[in-house]
N, C-alpha and C. Protein backbone atom coordinates (compact mmCIF):
# COMPACT_ATOMS: atom_id res chain seq x y z
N UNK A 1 -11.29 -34.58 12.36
CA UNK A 1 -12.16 -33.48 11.98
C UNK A 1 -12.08 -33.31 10.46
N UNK A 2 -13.31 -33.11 10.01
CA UNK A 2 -13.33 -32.90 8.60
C UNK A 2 -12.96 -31.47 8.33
N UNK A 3 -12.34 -31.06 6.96
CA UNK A 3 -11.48 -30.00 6.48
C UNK A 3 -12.68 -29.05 6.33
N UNK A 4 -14.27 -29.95 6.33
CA UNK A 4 -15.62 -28.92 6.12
C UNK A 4 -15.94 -28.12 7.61
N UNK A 5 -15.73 -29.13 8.41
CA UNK A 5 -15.85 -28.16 9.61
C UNK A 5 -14.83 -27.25 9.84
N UNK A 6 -13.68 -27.34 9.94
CA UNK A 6 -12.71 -26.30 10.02
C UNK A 6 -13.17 -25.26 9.12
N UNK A 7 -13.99 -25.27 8.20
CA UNK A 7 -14.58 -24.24 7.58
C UNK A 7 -15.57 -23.55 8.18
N UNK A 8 -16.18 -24.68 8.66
CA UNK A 8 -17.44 -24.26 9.26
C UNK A 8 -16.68 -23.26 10.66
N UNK A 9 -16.45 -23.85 11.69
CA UNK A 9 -15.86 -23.35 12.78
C UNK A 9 -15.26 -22.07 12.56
N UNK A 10 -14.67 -21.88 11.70
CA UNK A 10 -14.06 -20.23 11.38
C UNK A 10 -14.57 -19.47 10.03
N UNK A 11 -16.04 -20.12 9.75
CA UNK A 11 -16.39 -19.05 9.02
C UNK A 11 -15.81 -19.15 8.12
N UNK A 12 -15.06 -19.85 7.18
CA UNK A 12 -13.59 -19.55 6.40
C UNK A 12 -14.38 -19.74 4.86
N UNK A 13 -13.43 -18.74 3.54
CA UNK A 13 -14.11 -18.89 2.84
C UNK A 13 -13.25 -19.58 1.85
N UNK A 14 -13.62 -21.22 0.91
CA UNK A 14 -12.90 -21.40 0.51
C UNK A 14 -12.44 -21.08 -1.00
N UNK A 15 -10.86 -21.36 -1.08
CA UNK A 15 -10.28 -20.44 -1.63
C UNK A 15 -9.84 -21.47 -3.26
N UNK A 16 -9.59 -22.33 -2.98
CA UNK A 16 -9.80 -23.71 -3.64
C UNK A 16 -9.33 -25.17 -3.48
N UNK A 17 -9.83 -25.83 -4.33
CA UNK A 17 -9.79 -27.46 -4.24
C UNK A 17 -10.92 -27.61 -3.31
N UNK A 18 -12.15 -27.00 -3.20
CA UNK A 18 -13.04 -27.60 -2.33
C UNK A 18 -13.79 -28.99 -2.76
N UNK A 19 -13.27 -29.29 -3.42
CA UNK A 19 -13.88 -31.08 -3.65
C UNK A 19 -13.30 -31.91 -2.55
N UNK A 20 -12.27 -31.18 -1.85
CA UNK A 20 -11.22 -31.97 -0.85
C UNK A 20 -11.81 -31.85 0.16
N UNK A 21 -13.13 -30.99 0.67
CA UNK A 21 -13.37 -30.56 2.14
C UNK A 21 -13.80 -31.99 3.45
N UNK A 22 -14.24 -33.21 2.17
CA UNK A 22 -14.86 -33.81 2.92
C UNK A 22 -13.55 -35.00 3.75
N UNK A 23 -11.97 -34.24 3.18
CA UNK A 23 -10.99 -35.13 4.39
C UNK A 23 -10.66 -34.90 5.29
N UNK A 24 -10.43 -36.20 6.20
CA UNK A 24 -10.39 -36.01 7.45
C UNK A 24 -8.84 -35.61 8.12
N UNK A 25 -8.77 -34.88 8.94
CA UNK A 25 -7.80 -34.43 9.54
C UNK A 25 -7.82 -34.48 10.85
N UNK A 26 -6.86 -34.87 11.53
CA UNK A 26 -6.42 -34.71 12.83
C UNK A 26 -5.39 -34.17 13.94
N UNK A 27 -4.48 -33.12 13.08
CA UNK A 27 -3.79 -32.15 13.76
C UNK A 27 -3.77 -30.94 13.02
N UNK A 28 -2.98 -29.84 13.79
CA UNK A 28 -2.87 -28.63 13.12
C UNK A 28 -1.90 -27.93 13.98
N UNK A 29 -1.46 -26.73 13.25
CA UNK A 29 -0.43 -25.51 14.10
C UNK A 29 -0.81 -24.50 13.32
N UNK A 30 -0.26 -23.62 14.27
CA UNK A 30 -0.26 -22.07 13.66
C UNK A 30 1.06 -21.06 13.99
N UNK A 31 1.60 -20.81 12.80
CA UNK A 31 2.88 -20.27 12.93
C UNK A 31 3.09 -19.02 11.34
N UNK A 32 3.90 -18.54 11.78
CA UNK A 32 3.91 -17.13 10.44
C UNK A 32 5.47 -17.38 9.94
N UNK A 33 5.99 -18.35 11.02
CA UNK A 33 7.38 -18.44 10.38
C UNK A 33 7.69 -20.07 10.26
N UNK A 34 8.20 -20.01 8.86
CA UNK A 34 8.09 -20.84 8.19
C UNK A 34 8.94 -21.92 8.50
N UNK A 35 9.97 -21.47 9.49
CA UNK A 35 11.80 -21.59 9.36
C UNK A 35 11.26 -22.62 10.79
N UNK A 36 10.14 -22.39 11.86
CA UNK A 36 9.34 -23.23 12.81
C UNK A 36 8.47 -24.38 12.31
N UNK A 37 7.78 -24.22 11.21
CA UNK A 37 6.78 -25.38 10.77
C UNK A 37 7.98 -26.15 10.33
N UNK A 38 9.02 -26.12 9.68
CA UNK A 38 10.16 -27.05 8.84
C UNK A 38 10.61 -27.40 10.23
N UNK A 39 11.00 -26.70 11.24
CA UNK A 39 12.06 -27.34 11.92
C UNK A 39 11.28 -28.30 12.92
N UNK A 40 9.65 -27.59 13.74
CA UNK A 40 9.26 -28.29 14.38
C UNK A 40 8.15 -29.26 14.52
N UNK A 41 7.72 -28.68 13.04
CA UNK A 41 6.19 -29.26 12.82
C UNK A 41 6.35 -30.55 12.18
N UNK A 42 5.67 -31.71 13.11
CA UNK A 42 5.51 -33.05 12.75
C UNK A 42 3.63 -33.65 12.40
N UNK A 43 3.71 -34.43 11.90
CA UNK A 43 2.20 -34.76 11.23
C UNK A 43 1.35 -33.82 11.49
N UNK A 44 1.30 -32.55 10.69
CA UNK A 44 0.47 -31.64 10.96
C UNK A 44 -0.21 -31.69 10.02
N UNK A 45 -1.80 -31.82 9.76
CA UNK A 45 -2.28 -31.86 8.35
C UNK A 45 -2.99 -30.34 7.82
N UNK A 46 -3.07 -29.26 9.21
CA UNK A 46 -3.28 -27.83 8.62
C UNK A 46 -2.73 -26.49 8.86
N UNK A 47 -2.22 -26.07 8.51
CA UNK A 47 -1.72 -25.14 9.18
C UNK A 47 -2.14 -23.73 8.89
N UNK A 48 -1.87 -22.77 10.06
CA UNK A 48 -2.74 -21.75 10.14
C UNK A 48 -1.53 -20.43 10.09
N UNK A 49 -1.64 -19.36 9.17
CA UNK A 49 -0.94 -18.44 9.27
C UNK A 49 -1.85 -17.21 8.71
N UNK A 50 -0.63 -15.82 8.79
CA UNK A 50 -0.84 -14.77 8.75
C UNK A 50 0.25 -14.30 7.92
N UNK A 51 1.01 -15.06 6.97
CA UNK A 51 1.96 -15.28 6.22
C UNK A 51 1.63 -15.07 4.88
N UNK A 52 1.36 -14.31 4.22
CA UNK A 52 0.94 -14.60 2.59
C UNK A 52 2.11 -14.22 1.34
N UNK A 53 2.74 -15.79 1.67
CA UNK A 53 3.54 -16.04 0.41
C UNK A 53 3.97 -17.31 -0.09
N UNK A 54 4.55 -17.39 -1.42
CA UNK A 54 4.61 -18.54 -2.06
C UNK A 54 5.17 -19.78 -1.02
N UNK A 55 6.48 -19.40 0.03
CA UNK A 55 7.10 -20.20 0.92
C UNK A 55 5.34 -21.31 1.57
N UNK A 56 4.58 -19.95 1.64
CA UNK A 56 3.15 -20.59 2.71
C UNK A 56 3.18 -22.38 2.51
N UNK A 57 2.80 -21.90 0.61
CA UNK A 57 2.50 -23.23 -0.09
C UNK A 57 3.62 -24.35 -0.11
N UNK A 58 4.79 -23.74 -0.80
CA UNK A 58 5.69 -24.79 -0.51
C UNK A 58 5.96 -25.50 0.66
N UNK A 59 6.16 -25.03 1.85
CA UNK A 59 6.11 -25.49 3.20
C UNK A 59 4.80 -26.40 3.47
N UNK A 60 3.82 -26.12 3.69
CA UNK A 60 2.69 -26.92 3.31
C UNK A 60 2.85 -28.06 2.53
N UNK A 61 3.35 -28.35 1.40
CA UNK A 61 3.58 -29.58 0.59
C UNK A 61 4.74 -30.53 1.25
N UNK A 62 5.85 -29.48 1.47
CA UNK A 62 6.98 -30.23 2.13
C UNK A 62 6.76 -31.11 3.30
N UNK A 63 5.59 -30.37 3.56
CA UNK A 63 5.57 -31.00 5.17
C UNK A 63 4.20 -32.44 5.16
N UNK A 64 3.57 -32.37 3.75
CA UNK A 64 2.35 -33.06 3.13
C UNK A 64 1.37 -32.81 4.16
N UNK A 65 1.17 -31.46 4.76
CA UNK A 65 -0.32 -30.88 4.77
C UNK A 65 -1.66 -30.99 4.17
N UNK A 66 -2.57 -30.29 4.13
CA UNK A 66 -3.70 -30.65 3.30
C UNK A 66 -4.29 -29.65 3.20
N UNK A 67 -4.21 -28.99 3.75
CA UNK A 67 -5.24 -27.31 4.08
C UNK A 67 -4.60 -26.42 4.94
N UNK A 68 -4.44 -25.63 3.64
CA UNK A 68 -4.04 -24.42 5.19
C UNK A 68 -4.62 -23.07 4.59
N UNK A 69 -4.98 -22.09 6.30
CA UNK A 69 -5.60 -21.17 6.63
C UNK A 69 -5.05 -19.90 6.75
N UNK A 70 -5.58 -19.52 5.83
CA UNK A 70 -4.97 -17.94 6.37
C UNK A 70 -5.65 -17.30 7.10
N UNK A 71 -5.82 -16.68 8.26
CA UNK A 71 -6.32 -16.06 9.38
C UNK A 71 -5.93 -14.26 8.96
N UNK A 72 -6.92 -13.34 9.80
CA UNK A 72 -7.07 -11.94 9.90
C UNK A 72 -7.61 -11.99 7.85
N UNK A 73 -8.53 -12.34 7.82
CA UNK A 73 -9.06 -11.86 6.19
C UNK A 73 -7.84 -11.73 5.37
N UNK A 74 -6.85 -12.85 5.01
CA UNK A 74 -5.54 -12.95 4.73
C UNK A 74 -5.78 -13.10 3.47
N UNK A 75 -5.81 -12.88 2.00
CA UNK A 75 -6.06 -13.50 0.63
C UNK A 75 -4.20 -13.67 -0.24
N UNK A 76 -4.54 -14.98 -0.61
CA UNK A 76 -3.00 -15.12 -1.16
C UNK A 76 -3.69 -14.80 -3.01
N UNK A 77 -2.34 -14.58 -4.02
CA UNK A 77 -2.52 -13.84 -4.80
C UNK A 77 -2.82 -15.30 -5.55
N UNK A 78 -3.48 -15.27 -6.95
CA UNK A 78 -3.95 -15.66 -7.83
C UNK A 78 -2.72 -17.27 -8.12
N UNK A 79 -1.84 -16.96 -8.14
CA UNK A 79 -0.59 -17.48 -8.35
C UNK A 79 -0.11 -18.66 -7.47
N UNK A 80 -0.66 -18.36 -6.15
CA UNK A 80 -0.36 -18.58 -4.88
C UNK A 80 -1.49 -19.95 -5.07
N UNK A 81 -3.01 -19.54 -5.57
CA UNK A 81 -3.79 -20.66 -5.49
C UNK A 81 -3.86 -21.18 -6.68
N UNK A 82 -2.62 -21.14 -7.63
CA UNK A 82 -2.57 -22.14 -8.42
C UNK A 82 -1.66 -23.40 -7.61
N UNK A 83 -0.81 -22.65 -7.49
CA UNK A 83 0.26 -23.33 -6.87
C UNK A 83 0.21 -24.29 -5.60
N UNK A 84 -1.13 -23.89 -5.34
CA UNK A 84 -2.15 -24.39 -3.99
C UNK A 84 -2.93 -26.11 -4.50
N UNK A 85 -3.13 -25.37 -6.02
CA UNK A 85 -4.36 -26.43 -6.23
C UNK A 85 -3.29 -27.70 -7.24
N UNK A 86 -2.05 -27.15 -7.85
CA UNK A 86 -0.98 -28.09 -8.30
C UNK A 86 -0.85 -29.05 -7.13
N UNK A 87 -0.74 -28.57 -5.94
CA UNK A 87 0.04 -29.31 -4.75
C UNK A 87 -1.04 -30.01 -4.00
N UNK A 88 -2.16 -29.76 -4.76
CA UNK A 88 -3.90 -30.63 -4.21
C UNK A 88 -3.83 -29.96 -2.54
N UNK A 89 -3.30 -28.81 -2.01
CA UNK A 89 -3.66 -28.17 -0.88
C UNK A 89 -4.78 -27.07 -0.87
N UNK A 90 -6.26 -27.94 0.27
CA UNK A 90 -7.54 -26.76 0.22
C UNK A 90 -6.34 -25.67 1.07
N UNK A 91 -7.23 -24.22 0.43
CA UNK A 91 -7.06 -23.07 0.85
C UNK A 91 -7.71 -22.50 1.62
N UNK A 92 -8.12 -21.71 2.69
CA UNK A 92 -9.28 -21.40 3.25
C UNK A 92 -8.68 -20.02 3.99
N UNK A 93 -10.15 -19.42 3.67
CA UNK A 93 -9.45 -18.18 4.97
C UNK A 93 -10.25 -17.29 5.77
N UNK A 94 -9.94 -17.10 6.78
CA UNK A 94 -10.85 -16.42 7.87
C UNK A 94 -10.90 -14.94 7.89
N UNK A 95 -11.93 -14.28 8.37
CA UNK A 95 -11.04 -13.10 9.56
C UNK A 95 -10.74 -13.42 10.68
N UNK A 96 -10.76 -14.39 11.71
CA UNK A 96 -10.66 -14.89 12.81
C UNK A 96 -9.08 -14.18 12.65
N UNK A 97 -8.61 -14.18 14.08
CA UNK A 97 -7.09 -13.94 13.90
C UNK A 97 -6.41 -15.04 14.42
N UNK A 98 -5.56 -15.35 15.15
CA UNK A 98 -4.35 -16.80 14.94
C UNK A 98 -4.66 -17.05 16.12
N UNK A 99 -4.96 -16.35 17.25
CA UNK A 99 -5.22 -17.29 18.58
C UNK A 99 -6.55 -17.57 18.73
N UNK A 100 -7.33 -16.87 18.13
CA UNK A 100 -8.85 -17.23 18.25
C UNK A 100 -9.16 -18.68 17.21
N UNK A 101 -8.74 -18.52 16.42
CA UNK A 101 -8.58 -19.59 14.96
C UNK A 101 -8.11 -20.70 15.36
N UNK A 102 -7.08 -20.74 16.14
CA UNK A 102 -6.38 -21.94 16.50
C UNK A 102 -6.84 -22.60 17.93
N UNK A 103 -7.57 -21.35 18.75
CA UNK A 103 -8.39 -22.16 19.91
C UNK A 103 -9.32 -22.76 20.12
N UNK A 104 -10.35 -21.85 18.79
CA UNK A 104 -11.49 -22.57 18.19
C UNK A 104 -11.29 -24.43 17.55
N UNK A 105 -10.64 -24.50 17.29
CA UNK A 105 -10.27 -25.84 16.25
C UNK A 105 -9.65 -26.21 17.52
N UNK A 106 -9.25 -26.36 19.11
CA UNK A 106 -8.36 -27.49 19.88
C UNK A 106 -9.70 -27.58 20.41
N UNK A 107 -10.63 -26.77 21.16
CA UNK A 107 -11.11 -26.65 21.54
C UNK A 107 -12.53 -27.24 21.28
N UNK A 108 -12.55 -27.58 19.52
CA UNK A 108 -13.36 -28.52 19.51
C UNK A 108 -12.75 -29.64 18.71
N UNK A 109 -11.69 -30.21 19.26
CA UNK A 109 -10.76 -31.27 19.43
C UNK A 109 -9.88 -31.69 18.29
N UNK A 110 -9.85 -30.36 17.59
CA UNK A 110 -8.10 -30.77 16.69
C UNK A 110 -7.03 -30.46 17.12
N UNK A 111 -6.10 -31.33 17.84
CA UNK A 111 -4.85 -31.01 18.27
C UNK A 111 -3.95 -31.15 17.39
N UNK A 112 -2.71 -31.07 18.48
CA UNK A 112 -1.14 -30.83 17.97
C UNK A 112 -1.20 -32.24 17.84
N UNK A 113 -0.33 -32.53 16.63
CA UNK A 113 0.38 -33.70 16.17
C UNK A 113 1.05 -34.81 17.17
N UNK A 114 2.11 -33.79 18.24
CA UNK A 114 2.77 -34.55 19.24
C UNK A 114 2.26 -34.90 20.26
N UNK A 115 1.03 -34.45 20.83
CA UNK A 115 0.53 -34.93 21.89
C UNK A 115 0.23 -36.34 21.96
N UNK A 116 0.19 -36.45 23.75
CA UNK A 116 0.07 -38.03 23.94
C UNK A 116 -2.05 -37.99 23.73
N UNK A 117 -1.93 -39.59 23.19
CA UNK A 117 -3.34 -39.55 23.06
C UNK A 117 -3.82 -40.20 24.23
């Protein structure tokens, strides 16, 4: 799935690096704690939270993500999307909230990383 539809699909408005929208991705999670994406999250290329802080971004890089979402009309601070666009991670963000956001996107076929294909 392209990083443009995940835009499209949730409405999301982007926040920056949209020159990146047109890569392709094929998993995702959604988690608010960070201490879960490090411990359990494997090839995830987006991730979806309700989390707005610097950890968001760093975690995201650590894990070499590509886009991640902030859900419920979430805006990270000025700082946050520098630090976004250093680490070449699109930003995007919804009002959708985290189970609607994340059912929308399996549902039209971006899964979890670990599943069998």
């Amino acid at each position: 799935m392209k990083i443009s539809t995940i835009k499209e699909l949730l409405s999301a408005e982007v926040l920056c690096n949209e020159e990146m929208l047109s890569h392709e991705v094929y998993s995702a999670c959604g988690s608010d704690m960070m201490s879960d994406v490090l411990a359990y999250v494997k090839n995830q290329a987006v991730l979806l939270t309700g989390l707005v802080n610097a950890q968001v971004i760093r975690t995201a890089e650590m894990m070499d993500m590509v886009c991640v979402v902030f859900v419920r009309s979430k805006k990270p601070s000025p700082e946050m999307i520098e630090l976004a666009k250093e680490c070449g991670l699109v930003v995007l963000s919804t009002d959708k909230r985290m189970y609607e956001a994340c059912g929308k996107l399996y549902a039209n076929g971006l899964k979890a990383g670990d599943e069998d294909e």
